[in-house]
PDB file of N, CA and C in Angstrom:
ATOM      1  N   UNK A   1     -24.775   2.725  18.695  1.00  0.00           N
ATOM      2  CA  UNK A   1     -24.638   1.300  18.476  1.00  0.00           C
ATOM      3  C   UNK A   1     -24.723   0.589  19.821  1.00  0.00           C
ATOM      4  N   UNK A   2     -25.375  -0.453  19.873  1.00  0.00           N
ATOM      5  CA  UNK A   2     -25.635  -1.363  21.129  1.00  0.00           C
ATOM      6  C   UNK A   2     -24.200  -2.143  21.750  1.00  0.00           C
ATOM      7  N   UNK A   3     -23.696  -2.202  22.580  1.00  0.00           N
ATOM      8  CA  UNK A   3     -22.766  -3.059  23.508  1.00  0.00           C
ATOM      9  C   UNK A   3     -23.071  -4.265  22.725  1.00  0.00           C
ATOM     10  N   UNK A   4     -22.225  -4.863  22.548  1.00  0.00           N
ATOM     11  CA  UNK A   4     -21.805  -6.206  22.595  1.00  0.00           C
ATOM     12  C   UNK A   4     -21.745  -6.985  23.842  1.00  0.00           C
ATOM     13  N   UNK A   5     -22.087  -8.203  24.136  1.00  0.00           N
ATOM     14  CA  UNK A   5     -21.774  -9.080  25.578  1.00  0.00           C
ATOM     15  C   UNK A   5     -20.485 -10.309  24.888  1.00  0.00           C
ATOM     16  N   UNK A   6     -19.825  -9.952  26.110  1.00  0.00           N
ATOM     17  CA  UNK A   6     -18.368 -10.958  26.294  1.00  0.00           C
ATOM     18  C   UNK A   6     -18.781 -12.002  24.679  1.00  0.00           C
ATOM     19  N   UNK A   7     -19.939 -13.431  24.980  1.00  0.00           N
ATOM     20  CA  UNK A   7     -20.616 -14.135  24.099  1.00  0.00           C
ATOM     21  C   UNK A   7     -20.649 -13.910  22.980  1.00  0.00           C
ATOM     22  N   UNK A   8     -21.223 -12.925  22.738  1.00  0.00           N
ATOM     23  CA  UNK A   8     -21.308 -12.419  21.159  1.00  0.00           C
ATOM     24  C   UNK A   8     -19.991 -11.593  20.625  1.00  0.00           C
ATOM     25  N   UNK A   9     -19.093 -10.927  21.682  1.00  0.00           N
ATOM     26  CA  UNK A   9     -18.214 -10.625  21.452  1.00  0.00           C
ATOM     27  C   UNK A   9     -17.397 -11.899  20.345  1.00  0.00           C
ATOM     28  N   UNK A  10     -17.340 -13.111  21.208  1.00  0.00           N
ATOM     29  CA  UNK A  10     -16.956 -14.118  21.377  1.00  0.00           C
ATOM     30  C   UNK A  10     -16.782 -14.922  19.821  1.00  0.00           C
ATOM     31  N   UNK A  11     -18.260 -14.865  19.522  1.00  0.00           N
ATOM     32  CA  UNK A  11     -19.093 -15.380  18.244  1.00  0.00           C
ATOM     33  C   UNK A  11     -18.512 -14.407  16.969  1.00  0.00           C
ATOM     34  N   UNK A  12     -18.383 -13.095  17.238  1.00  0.00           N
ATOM     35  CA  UNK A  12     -17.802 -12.270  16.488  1.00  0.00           C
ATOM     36  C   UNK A  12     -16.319 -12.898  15.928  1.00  0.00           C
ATOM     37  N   UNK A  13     -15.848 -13.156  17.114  1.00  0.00           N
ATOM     38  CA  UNK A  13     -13.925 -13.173  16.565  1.00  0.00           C
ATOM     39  C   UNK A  13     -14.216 -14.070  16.236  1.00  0.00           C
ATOM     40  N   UNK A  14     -14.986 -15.343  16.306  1.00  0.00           N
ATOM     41  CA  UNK A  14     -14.747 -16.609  15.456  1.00  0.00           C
ATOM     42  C   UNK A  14     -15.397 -16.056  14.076  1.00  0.00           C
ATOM     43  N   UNK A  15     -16.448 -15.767  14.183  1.00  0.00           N
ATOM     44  CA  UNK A  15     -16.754 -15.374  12.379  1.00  0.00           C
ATOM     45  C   UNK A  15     -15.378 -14.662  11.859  1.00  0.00           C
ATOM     46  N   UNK A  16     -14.843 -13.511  12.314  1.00  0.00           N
ATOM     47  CA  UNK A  16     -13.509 -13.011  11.929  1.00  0.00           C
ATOM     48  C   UNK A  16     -12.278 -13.842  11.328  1.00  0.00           C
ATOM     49  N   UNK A  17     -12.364 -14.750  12.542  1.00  0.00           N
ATOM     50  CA  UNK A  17     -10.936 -16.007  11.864  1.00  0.00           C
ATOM     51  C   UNK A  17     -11.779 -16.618  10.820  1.00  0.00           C
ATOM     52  N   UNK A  18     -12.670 -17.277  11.103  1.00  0.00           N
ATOM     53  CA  UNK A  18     -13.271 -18.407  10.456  1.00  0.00           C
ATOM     54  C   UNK A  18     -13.048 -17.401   8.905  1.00  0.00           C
ATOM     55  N   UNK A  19     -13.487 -16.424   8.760  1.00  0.00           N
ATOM     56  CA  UNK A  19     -13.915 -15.885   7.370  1.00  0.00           C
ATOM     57  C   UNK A  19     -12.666 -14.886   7.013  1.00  0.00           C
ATOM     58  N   UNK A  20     -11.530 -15.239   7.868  1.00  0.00           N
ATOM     59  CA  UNK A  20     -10.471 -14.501   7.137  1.00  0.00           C
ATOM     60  C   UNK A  20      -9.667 -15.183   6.268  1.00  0.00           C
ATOM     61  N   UNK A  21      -9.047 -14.426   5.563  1.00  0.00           N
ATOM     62  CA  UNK A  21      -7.414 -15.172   4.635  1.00  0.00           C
ATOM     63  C   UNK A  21      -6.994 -16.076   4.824  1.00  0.00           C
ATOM     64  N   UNK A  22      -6.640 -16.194   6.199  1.00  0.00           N
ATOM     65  CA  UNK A  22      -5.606 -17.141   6.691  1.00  0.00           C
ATOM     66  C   UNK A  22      -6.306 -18.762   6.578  1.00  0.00           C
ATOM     67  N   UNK A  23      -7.523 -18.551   6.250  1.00  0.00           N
ATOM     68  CA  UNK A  23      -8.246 -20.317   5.798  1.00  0.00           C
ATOM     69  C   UNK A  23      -7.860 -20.437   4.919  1.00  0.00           C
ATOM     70  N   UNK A  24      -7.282 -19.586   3.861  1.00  0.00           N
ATOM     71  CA  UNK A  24      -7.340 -20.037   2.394  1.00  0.00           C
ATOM     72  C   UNK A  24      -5.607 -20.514   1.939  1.00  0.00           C
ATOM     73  N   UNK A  25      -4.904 -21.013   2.827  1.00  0.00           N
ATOM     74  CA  UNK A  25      -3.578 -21.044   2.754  1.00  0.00           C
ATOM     75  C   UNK A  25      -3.760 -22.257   3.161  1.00  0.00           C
ATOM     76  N   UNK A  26      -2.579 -23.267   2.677  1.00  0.00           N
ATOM     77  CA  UNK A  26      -1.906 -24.580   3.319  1.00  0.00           C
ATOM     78  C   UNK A  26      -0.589 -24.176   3.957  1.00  0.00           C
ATOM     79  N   UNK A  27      -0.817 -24.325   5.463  1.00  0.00           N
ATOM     80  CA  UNK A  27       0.318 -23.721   5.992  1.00  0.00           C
ATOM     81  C   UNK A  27       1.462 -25.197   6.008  1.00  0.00           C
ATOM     82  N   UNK A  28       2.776 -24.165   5.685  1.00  0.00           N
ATOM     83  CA  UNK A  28       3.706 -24.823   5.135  1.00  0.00           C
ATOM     84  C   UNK A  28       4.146 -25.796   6.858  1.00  0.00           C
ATOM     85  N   UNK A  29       4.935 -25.272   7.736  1.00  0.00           N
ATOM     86  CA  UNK A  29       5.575 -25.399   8.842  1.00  0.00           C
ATOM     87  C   UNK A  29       5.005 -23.886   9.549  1.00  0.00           C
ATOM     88  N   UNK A  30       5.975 -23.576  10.917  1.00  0.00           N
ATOM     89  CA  UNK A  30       5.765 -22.823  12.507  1.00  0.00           C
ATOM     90  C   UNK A  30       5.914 -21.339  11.375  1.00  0.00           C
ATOM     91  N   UNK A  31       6.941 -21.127  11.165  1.00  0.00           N
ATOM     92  CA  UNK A  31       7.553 -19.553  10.383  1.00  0.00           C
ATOM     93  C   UNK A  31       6.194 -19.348   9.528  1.00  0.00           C
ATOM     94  N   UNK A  32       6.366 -19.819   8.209  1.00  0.00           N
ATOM     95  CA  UNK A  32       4.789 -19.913   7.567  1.00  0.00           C
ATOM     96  C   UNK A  32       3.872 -19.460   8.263  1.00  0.00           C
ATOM     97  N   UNK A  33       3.009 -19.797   9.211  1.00  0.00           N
ATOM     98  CA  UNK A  33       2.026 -19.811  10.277  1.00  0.00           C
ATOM     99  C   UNK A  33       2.129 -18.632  10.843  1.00  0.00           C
ATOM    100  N   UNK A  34       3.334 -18.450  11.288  1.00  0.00           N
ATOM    101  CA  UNK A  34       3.296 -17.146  12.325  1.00  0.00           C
ATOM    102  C   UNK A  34       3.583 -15.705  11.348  1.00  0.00           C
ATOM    103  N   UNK A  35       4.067 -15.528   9.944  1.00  0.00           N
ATOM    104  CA  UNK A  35       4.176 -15.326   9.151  1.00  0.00           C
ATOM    105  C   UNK A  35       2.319 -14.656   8.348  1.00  0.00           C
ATOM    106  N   UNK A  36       1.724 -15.791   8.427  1.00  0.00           N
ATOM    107  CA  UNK A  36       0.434 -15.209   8.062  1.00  0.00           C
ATOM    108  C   UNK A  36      -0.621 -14.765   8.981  1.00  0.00           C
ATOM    109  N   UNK A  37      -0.414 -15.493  10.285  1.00  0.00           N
ATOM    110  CA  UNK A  37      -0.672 -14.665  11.093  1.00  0.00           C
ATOM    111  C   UNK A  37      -0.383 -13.084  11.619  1.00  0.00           C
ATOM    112  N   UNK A  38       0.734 -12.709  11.423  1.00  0.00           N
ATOM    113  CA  UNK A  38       1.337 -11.290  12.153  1.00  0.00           C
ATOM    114  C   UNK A  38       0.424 -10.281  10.782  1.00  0.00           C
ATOM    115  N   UNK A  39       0.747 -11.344  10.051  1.00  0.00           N
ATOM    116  CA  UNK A  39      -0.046 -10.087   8.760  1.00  0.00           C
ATOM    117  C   UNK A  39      -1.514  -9.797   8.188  1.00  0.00           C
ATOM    118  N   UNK A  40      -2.002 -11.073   9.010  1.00  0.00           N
ATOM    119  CA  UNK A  40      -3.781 -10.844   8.831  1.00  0.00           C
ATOM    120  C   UNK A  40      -4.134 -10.150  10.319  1.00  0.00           C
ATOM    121  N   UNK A  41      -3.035  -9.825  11.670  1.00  0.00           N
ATOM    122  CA  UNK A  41      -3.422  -9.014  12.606  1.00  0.00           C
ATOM    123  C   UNK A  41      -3.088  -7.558  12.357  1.00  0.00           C
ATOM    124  N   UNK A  42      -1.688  -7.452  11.536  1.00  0.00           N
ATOM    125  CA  UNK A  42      -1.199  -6.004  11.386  1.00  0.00           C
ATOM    126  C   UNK A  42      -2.061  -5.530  10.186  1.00  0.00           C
ATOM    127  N   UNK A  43      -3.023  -6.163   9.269  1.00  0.00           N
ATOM    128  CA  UNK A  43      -3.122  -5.809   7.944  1.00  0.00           C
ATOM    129  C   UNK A  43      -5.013  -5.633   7.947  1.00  0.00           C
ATOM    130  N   UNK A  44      -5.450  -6.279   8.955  1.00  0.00           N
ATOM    131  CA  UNK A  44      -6.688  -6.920   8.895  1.00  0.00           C
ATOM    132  C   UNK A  44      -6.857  -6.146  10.247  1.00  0.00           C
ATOM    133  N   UNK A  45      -7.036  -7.404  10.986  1.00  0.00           N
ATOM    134  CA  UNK A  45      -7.725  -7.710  12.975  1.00  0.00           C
ATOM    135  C   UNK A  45      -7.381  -6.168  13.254  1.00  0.00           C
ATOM    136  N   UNK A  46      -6.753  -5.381  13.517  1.00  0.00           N
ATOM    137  CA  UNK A  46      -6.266  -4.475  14.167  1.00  0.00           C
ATOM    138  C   UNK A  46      -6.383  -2.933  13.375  1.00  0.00           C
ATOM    139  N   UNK A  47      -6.947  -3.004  12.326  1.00  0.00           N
ATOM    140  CA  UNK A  47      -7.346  -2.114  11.097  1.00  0.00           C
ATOM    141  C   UNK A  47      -8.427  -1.973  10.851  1.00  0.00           C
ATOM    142  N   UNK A  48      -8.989  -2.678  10.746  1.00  0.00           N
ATOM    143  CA  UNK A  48     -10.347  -2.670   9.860  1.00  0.00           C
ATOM    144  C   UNK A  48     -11.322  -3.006  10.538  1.00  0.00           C
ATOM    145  N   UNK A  49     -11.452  -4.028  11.513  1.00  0.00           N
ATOM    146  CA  UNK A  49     -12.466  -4.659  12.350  1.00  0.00           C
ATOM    147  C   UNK A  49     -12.728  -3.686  13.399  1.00  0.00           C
ATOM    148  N   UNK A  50     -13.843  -3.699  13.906  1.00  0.00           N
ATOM    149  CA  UNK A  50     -14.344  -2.746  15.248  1.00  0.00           C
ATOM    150  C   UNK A  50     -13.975  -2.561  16.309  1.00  0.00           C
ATOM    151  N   UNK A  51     -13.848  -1.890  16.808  1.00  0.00           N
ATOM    152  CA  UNK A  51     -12.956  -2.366  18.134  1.00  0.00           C
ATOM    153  C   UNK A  51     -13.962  -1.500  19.026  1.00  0.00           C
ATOM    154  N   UNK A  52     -14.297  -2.284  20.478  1.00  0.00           N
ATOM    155  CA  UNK A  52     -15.362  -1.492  21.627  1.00  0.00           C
ATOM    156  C   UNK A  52     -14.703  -0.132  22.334  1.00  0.00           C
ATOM    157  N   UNK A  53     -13.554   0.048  22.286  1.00  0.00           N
ATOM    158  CA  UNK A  53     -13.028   0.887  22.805  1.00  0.00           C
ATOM    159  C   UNK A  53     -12.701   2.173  21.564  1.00  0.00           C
ATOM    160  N   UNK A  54     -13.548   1.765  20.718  1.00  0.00           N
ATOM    161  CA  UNK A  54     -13.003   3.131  19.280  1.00  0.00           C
ATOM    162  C   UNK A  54     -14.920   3.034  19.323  1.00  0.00           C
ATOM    163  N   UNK A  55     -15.304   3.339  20.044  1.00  0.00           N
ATOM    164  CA  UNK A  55     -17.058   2.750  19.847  1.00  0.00           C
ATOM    165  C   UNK A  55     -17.598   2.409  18.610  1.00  0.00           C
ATOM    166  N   UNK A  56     -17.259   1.153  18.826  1.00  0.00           N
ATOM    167  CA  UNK A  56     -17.471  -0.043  17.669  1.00  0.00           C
ATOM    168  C   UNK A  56     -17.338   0.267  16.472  1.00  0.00           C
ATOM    169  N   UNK A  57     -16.353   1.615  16.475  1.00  0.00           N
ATOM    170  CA  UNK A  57     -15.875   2.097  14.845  1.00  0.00           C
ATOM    171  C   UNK A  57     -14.940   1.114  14.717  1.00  0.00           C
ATOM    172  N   UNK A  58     -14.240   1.006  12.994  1.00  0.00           N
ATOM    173  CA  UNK A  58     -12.644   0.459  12.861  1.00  0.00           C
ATOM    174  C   UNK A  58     -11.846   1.431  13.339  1.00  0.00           C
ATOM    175  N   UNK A  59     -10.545   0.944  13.474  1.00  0.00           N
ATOM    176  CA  UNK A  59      -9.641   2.347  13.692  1.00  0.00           C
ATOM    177  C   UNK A  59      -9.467   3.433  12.960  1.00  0.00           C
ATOM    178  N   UNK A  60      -9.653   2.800  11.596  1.00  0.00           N
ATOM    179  CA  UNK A  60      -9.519   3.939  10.103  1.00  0.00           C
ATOM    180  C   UNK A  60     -10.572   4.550  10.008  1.00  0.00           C
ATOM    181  N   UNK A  61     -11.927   3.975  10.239  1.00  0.00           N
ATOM    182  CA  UNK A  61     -13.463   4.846  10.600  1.00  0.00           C
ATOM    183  C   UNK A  61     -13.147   6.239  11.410  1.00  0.00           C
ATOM    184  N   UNK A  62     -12.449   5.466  12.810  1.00  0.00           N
ATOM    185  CA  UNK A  62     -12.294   6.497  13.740  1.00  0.00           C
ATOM    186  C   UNK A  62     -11.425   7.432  13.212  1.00  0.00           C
ATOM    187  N   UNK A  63     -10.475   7.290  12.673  1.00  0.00           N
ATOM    188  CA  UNK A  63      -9.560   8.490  12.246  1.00  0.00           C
ATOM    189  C   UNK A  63     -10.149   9.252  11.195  1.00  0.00           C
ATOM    190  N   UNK A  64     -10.164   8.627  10.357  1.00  0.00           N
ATOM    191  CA  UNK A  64     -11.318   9.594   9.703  1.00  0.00           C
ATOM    192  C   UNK A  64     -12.645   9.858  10.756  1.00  0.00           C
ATOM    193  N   UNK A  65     -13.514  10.364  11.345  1.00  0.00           N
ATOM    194  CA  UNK A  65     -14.241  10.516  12.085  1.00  0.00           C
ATOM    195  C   UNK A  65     -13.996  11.489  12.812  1.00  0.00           C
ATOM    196  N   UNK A  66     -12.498  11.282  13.417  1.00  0.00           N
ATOM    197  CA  UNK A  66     -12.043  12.480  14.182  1.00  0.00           C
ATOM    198  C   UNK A  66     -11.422  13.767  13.262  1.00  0.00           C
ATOM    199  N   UNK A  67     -10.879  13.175  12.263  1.00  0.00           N
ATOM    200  CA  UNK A  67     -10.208  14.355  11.328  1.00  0.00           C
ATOM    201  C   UNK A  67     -11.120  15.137  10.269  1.00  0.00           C
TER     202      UNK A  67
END
């Protein structure tokens, strides 16, 4: 798989937010907010999405991959 540059890196995480969960909520107040945030990073961002340092596998790709 080809490198990514910083830019497109860039363009990536906005398609990510832009097209995640967390648009589809009316956030109530701060708790709310930080609330759907911690759980579209622990549940989503940090799971499933690619990461350059797992070479551009998800993490769950990679584990399965290695096992």
């Amino acid at each position: 798989m080809q490198k990514v540059t910083g830019e497109e890196s860039g363009d990536w995480e906005m398609f990510y937010f832009l097209s995640s969960p967390l648009n589809r909520f009316k956030i109530k107040n701060y708790d709310h907010a930080y609330k759907l945030v911690f759980e579209y990073i622990e549940t989503f961002y940090n799971t499933v999405r690619t990461h350059s340092h797992c070479g551009y596998l998800s993490p769950i790709n990679l584990y399965f991959f290695l096992t």
